[in-house]
Structure formats: C-alpha cells, structure tokens
C-alpha atoms as a PDB file:
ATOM      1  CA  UNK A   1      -0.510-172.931  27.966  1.00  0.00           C
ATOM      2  CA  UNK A   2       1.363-173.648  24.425  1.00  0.00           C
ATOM      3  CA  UNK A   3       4.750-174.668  25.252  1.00  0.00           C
ATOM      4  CA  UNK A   4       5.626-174.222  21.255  1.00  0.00           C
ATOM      5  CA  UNK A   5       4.958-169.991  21.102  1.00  0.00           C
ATOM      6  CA  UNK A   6       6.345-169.832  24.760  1.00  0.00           C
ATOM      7  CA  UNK A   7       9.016-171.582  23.216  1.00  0.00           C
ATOM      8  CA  UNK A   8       9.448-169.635  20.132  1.00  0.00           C
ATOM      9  CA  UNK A   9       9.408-166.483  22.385  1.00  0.00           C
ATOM     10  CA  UNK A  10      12.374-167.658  23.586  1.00  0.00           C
ATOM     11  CA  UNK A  11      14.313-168.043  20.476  1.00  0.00           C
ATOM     12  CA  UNK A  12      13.591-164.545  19.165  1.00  0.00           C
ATOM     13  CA  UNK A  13      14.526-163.457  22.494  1.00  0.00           C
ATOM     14  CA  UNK A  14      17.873-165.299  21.873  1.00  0.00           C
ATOM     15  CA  UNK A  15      18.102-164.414  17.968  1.00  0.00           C
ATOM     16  CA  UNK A  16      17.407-160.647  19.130  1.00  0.00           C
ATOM     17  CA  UNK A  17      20.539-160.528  21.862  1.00  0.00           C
ATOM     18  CA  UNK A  18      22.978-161.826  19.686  1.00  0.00           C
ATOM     19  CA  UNK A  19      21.710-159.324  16.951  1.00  0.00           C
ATOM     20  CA  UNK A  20      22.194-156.721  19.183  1.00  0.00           C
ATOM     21  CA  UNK A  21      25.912-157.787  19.720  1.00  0.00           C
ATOM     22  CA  UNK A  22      26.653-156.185  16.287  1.00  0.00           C
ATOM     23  CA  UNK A  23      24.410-152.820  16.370  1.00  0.00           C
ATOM     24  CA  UNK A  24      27.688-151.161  15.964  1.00  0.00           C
ATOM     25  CA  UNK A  25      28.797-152.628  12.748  1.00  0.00           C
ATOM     26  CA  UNK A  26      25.229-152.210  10.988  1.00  0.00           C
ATOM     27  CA  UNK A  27      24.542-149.802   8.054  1.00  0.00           C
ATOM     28  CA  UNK A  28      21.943-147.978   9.888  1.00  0.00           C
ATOM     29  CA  UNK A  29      22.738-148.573  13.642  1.00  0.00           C
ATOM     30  CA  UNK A  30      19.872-146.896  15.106  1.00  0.00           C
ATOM     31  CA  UNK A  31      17.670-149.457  13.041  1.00  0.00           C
ATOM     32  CA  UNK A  32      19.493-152.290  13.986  1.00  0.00           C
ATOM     33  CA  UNK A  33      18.846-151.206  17.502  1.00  0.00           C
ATOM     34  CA  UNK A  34      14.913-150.875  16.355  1.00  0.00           C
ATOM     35  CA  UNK A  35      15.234-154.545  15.268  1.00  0.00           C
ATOM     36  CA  UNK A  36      16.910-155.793  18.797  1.00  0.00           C
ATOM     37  CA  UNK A  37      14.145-154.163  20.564  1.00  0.00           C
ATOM     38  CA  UNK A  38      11.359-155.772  18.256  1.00  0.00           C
ATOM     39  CA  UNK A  39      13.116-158.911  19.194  1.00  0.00           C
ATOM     40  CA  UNK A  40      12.809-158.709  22.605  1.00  0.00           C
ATOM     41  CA  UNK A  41       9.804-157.131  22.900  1.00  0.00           C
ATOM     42  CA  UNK A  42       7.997-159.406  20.491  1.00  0.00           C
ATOM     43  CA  UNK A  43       9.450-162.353  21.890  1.00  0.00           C
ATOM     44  CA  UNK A  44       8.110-161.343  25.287  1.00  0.00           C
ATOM     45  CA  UNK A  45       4.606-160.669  23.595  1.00  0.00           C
ATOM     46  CA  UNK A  46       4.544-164.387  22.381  1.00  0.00           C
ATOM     47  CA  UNK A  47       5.594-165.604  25.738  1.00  0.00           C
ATOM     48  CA  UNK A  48       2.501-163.978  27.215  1.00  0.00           C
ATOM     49  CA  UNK A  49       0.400-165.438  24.300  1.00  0.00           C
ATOM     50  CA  UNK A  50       1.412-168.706  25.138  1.00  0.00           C
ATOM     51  CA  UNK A  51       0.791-168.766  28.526  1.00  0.00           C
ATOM     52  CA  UNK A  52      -2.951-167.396  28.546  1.00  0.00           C
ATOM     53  CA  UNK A  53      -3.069-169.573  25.496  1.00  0.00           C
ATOM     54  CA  UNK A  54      -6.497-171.284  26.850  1.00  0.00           C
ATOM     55  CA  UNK A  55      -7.888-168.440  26.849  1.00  0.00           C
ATOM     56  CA  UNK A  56      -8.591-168.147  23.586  1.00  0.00           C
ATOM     57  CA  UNK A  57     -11.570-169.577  22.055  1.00  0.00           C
ATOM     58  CA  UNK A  58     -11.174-170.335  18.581  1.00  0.00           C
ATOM     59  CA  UNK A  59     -11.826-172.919  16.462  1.00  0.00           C
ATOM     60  CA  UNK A  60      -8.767-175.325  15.074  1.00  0.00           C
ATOM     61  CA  UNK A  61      -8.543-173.360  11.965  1.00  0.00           C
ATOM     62  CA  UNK A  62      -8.318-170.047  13.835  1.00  0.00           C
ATOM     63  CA  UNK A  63      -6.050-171.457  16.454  1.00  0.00           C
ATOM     64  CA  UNK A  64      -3.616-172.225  13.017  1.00  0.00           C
ATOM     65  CA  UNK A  65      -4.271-168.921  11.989  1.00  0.00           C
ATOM     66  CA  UNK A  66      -4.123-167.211  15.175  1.00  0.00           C
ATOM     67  CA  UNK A  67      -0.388-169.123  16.012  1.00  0.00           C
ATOM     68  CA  UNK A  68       0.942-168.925  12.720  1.00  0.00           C
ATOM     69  CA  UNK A  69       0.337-165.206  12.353  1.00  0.00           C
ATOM     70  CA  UNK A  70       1.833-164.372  15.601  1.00  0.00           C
ATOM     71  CA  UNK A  71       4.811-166.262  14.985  1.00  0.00           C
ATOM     72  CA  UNK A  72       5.061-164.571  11.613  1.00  0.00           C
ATOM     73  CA  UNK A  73       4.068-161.197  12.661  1.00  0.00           C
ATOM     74  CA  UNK A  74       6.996-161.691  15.550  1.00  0.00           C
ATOM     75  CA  UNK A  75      10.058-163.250  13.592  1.00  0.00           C
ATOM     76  CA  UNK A  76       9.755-161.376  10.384  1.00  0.00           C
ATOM     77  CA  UNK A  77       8.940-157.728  11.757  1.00  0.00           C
ATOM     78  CA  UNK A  78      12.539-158.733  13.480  1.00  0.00           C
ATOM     79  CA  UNK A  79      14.257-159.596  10.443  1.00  0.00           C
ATOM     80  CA  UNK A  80      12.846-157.075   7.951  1.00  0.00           C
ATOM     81  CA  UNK A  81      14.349-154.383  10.215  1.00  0.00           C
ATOM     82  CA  UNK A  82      17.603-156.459  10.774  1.00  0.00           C
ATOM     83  CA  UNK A  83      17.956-156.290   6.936  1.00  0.00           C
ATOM     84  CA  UNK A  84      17.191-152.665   6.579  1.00  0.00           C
ATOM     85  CA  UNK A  85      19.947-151.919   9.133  1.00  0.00           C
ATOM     86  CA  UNK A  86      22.719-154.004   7.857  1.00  0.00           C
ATOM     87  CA  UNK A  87      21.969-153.185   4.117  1.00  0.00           C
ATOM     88  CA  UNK A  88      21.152-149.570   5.062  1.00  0.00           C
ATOM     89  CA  UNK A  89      17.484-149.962   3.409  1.00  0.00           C
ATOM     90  CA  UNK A  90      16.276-146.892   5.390  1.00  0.00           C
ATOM     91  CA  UNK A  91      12.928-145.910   3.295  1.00  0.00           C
ATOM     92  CA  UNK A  92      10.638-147.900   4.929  1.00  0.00           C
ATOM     93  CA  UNK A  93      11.892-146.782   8.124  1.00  0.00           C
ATOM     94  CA  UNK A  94      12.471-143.220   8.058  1.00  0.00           C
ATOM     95  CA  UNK A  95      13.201-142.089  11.787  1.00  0.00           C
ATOM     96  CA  UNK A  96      14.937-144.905  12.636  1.00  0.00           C
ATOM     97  CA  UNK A  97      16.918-144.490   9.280  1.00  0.00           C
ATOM     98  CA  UNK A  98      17.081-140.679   9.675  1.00  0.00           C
ATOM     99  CA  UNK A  99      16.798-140.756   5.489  1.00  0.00           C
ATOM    100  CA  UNK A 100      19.173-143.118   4.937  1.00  0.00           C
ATOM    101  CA  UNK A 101      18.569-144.844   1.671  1.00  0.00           C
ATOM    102  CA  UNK A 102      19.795-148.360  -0.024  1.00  0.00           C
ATOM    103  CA  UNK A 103      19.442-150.448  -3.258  1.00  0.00           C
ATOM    104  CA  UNK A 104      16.330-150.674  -5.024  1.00  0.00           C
ATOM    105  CA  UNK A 105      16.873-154.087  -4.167  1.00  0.00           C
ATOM    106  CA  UNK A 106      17.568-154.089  -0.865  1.00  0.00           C
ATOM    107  CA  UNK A 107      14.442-151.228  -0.124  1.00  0.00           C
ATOM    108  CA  UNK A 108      12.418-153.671  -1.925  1.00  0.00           C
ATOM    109  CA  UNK A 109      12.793-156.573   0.384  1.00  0.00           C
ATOM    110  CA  UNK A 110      12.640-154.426   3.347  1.00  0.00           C
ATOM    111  CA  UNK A 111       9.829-152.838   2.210  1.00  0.00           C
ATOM    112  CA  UNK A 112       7.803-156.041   0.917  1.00  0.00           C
ATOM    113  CA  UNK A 113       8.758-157.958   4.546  1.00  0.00           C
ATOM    114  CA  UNK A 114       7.693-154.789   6.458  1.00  0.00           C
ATOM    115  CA  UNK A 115       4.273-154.004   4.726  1.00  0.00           C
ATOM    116  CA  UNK A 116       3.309-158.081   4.876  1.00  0.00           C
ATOM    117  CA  UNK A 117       3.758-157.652   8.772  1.00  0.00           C
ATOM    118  CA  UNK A 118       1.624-154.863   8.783  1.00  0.00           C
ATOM    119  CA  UNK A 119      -1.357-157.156   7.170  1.00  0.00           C
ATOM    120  CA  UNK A 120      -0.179-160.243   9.103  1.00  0.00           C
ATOM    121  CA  UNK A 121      -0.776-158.428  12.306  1.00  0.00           C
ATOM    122  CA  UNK A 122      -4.277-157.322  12.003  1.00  0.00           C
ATOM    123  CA  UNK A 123      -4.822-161.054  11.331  1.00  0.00           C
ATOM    124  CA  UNK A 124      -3.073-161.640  14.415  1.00  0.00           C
ATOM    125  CA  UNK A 125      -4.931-158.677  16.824  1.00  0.00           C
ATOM    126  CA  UNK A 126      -8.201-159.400  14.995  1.00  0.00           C
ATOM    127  CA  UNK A 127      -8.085-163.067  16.351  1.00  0.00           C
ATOM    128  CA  UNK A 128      -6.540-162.031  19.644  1.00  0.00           C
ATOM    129  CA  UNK A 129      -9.965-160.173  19.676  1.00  0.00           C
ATOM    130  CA  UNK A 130     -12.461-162.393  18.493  1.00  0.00           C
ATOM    131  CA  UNK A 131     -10.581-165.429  20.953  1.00  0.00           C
ATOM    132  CA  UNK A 132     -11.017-163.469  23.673  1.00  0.00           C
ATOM    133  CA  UNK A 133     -14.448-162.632  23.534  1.00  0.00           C
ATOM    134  CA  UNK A 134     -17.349-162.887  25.851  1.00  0.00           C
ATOM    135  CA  UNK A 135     -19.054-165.988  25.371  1.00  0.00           C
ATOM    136  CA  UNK A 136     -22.843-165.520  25.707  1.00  0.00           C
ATOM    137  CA  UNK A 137     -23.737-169.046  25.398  1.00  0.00           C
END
C-alpha cells in the first residue's frame, strides 16, 4: 500500500468537490462539470493504485516514473479542464464545450496541459502494464 497516492487521491477528491461548488458560474459549465468528474473519478483511480501498490513490480526508477505520472496524469487532466471551463477555452474540448471558443491564449494553455496528459498517461498505463506482469522467473 502507498499511503502518499492514497493520499493524494484524496486531495483531488477534495479539490474536485469544491470545484464543483462553482459549475454554475464557469464559462463553459458543462466542462467544468467534465473537470469535477475527472476529479473524482481520477482521484478514486489513484486510491485504487495505492492500495494494490505492491503489486507492482518495477524497479525504483519505474516506481518514480510510474507514481509521478499518475499523479500528473490525475491532477493536471483536472485542472486543464477546470481552466477551459472558467476561461471558456472550448477547442480542445469540443462536446463538452459544444464549440465554444476562447483566447488564443487561454486555448493554448488548455490545449498544451490537455495534449501533455494524453502522453503522460500512456507512460502511466504502459507501466501499470509492464508492473503487473507475469513473472516467469
């Protein structure tokens, strides 16, 4: 068990809830309500991470890897959608923006935090993988 992701699962939890106090007042509502459910959900995901943590057999550096990315992965596919709801940066998010469009700027940012997850999480699954294969030895 890792206490620290279990932990951490707990603060996005938290982070997400009070987000979702203010779904109303957000640019792009329906995204803001994307981000509160990303919260949650991802906050649950690295709850369950932690607690088959032992489970995973990787090597120190992948352990790093494999935490780090998950907390990543977790916290900042939260906040990138957070953003695109308050500043109404809907491009990256179509449905959930139903074509709403911001800034340059502010589609920049969303778009640059959104993409990174995407990359960030194959790091994340791929290690979830490779931990959590059979060991033949």
């Amino acid at each position: 068990m890792n206490n620290n992701i279990i932990r951490h699962g707990f603060i996005l939890i938290s982070i997400a809830l009070v987000s979702g106090l203010f779904i109303h007042t957000m640019a792009i509502p329906r995204l803001g309500l994307s981000s509160h459910t990303i919260g949650v959900l991802s906050g649950v995901l690295l709850i369950a991470i932690g607690a088959i943590w032992q489970q995973f057999s990787l090597s120190d550096k992948q352990l790093k890897w494999f935490y780090y990315s998950w907390l990543y992965s977790s916290y900042v596919n939260w906040l990138g959608c957070l953003i695109g709801a308050i500043l109404g940066a809907g491009k990256t998010t179509p449905v959930a923006a139903s074509g709403m469009v911001g800034s340059q700027m502010s589609e920049s940012i969303v778009a640059i935090l959104l993409m990174s997850v995407g990359v960030v999480s194959f790091v994340a699954v791929g290690l979830s993988l490779w931990g959590l294969r059979e060991n033949t030895e």
